[in-house]
Protein backbone atom coordinates (compact mmCIF):
# COMPACT_ATOMS: atom_id res chain seq x y z
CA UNK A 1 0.00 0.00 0.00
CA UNK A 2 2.89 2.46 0.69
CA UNK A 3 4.47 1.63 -2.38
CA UNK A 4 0.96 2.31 -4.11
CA UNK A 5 1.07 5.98 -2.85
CA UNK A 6 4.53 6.53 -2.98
CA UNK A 7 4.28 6.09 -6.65
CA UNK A 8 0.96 7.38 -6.96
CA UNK A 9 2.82 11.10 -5.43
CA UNK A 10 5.76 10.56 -7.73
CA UNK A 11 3.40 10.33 -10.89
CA UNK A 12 1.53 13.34 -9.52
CA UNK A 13 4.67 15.40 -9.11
CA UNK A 14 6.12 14.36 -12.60
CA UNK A 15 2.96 15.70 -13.71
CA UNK A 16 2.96 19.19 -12.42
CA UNK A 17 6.17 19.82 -14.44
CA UNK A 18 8.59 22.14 -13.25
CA UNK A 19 7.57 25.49 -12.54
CA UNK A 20 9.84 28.84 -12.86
CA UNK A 21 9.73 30.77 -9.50
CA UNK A 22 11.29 34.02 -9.12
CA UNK A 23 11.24 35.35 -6.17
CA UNK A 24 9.54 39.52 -6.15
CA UNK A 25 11.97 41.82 -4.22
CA UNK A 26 10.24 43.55 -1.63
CA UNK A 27 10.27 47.68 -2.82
CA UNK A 28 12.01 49.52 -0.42
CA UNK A 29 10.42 52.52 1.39
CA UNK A 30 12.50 55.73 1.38
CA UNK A 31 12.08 58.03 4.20
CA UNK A 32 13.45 61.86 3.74
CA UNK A 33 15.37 62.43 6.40
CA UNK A 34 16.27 66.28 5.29
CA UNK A 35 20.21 66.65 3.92
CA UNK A 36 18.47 63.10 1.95
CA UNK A 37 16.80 60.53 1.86
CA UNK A 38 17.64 56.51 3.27
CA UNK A 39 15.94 52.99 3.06
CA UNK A 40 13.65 52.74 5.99
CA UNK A 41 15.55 49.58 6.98
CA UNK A 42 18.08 51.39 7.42
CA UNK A 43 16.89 54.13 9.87
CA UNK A 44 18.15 54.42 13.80
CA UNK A 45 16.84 57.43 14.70
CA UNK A 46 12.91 58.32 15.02
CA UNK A 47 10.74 59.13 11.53
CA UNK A 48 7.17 59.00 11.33
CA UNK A 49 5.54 58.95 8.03
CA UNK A 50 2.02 59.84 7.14
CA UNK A 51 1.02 58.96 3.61
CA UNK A 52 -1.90 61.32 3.41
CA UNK A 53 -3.02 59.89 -0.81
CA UNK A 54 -3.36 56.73 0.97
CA UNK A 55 -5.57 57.77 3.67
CA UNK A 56 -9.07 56.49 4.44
CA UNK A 57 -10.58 59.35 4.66
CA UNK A 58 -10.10 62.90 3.71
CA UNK A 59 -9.87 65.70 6.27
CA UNK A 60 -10.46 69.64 6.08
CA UNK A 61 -7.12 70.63 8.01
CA UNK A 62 -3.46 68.65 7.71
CA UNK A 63 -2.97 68.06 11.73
CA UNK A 64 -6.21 65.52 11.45
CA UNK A 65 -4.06 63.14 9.60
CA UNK A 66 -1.11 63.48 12.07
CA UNK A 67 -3.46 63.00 15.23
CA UNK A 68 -3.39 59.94 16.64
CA UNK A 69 -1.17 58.08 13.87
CA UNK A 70 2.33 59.28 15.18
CA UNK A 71 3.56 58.21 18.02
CA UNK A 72 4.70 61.06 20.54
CA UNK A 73 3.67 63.62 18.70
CA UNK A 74 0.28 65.79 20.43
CA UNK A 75 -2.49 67.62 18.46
CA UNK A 76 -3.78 70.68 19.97
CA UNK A 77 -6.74 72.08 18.74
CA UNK A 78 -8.99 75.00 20.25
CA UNK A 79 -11.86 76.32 17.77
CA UNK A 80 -11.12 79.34 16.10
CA UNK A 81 -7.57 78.91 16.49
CA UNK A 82 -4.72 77.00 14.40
CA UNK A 83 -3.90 73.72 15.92
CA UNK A 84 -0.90 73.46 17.69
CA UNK A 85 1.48 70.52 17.28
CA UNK A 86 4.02 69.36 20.32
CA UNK A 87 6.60 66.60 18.97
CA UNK A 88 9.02 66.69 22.33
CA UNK A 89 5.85 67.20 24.53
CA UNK A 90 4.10 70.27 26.18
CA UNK A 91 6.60 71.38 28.37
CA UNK A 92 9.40 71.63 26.26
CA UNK A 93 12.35 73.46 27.44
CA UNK A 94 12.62 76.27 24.47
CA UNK A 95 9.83 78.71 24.46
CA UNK A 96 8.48 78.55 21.44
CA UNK A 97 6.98 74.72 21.32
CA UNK A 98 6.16 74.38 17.76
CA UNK A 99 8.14 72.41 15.58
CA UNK A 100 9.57 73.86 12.45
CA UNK A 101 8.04 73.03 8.83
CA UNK A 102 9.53 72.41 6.12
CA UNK A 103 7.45 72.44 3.20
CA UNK A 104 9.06 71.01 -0.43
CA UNK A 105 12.36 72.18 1.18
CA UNK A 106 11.46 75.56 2.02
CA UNK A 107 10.70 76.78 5.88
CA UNK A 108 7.14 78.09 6.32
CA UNK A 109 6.00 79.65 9.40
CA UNK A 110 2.70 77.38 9.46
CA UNK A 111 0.69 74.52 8.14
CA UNK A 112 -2.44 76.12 8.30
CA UNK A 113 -3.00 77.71 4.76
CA UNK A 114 -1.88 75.09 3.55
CA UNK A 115 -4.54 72.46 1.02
CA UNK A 116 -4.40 69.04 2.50
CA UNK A 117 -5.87 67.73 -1.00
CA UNK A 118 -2.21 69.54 -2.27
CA UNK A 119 -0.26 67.37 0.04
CA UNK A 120 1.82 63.99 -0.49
CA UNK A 121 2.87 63.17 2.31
CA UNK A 122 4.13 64.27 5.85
CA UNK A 123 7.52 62.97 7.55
CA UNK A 124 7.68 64.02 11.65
CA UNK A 125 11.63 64.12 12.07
CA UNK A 126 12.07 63.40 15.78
CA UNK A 127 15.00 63.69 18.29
CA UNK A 128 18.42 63.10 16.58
CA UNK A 129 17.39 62.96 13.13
CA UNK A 130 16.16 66.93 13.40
CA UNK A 131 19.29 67.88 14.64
CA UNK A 132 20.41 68.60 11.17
CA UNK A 133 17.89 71.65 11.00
CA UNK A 134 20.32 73.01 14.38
CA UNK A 135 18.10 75.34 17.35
CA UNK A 136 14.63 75.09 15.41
CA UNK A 137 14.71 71.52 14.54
CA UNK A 138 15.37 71.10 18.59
CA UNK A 139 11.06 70.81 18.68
CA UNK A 140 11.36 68.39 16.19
CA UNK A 141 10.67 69.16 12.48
CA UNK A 142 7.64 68.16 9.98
CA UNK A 143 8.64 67.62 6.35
CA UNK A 144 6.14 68.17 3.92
CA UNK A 145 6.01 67.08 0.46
CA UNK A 146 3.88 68.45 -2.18
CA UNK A 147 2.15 66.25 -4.79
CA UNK A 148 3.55 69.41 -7.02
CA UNK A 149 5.14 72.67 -7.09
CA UNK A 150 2.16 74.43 -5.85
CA UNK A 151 4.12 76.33 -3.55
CA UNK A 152 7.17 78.02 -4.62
CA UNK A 153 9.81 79.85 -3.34
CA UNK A 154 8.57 83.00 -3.74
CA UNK A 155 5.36 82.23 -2.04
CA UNK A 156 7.30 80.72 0.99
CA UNK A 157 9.45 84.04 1.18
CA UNK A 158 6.05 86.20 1.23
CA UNK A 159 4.27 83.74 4.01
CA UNK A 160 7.59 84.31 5.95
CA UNK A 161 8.09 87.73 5.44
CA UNK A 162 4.16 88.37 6.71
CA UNK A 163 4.84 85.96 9.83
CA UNK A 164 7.19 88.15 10.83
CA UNK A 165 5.59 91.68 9.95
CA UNK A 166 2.76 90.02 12.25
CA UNK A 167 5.45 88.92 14.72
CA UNK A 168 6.74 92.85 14.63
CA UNK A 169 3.15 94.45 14.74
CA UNK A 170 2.16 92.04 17.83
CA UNK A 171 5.29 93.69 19.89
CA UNK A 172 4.51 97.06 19.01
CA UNK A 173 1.49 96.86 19.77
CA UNK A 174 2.39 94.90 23.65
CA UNK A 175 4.91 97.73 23.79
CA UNK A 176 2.01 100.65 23.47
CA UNK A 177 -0.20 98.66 25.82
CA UNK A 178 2.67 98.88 28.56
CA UNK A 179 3.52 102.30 27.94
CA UNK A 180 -0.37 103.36 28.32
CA UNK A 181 -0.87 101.16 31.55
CA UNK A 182 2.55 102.67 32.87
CA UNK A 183 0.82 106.48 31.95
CA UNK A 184 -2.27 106.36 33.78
CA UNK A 185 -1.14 105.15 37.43
C-alpha cells in the first residue's frame, strides 16, 4: 500500500512539471530624512511617516491626519484657532513649542494655509534625526512634500516675510499697551 502511494505522489509530481519561480523583491520605502533621503531599513533614529493619498478618509485641516497616527507627537486644537502641534511634549524646554516646517524644502512659518488635498505626504523628524535643521529643529521638524510645485519659493518668502511683519506688529502693539498702563497710574 505504501508503495501504491509513494508512486501514486511521484506520478503526480512528474505531472505538475517544473515550474519557474522568481522570487519579487520587496520595494524599499524611502524616508526623507532632510540633507536626503535613506531605506527605511536602514533608519536608527525616530521618523514618522504619514502617507496622506493613501488615507481612508479625507480631512479639512493637515494636523487631522497626524493626530493619533504618530507616536509622541500631540495635536492641539482650540476652535477658532490654528492647531498646535508638540513633537518633544508640552513642556518643552525652548519657548516657542512648535516644531519647524519644512514644506518642499522651504521653511514656512505654518501649516495652516496650507490644502491638504495639495499634500503627499508628511515625515515628523524626531530627536536626533532633526538635529540637522540646528536650534529650530530642537522641537522636532515636519517635512512636507507636495504632490507638485504648488508652492514656490517665492510664495514661501512672502508667508515668511508676513509671519514676521505680524510677529513685529504684535510687539509694538504689547509695547504701546505697557507704555499706556505705565501712563495712567
Amino acid at each position: 500500500m505504501k508503495r501504491i502511494l509513494y508512486f501514486a505522489t511521484l506520478l503526480a509530481l512528474a505531472a505538475c512539471g517544473t515550474q519557474n519561480y522568481t522570487p519579487v523583491e520587496r520595494q524599499k520605502e524611502a524616508v526623507n530624512i532632510g540633507y536626503g533621503t535613506m531605506d527605511a531599513d536602514q533608519m536608527t533614529t525616530s521618523v514618522s511617516t504619514v502617507a496622506i493619498e493613501d488615507a481612508p478618509v479625507t480631512y479639512n485641516d493637515i494636523t487631522d491626519y497626524i493626530k493619533g497616527k504618530v507616536p509622541g507627537v500631540t495635536v492641539v486644537s482650540n476652535p477658532g484657532q490654528e492647531p498646535r502641534i508638540y513633537i518633544r511634549g508640552i513642556n518643552s524646554n525652548l519657548s516657542e513649542n512648535q516644531p519647524m516646517y519644512i514644506l518642499d524644502g522651504t521653511e514656512i512659518p505654518s501649516i495652516g494655509n496650507l490644502n491638504p488635498n495639495d499634500i503627499h505626504s508628511i515625515e515628523v523628524l524626531k530627536d536626533a534625526s532633526a538635529s540637522i535643521y540646528g536650534v529650530r529643529g530642537g522641537n522636532g521638524v515636519l517635512l512636507i512634500t507636495s504632490k507638485g510645485a504648488y508652492y514656490t519659493q517665492m510664495q514661501a518668502e512672502e508667508a515668511r516675510q508676513a509671519e514676521k511683519a505680524a510677529a513685529k506688529a504684535e510687539k509694538a502693539a504689547a509695547k504701546a499697551a505697557k507704555k499706556a498702563a505705565k501712563g495712567k497710574k
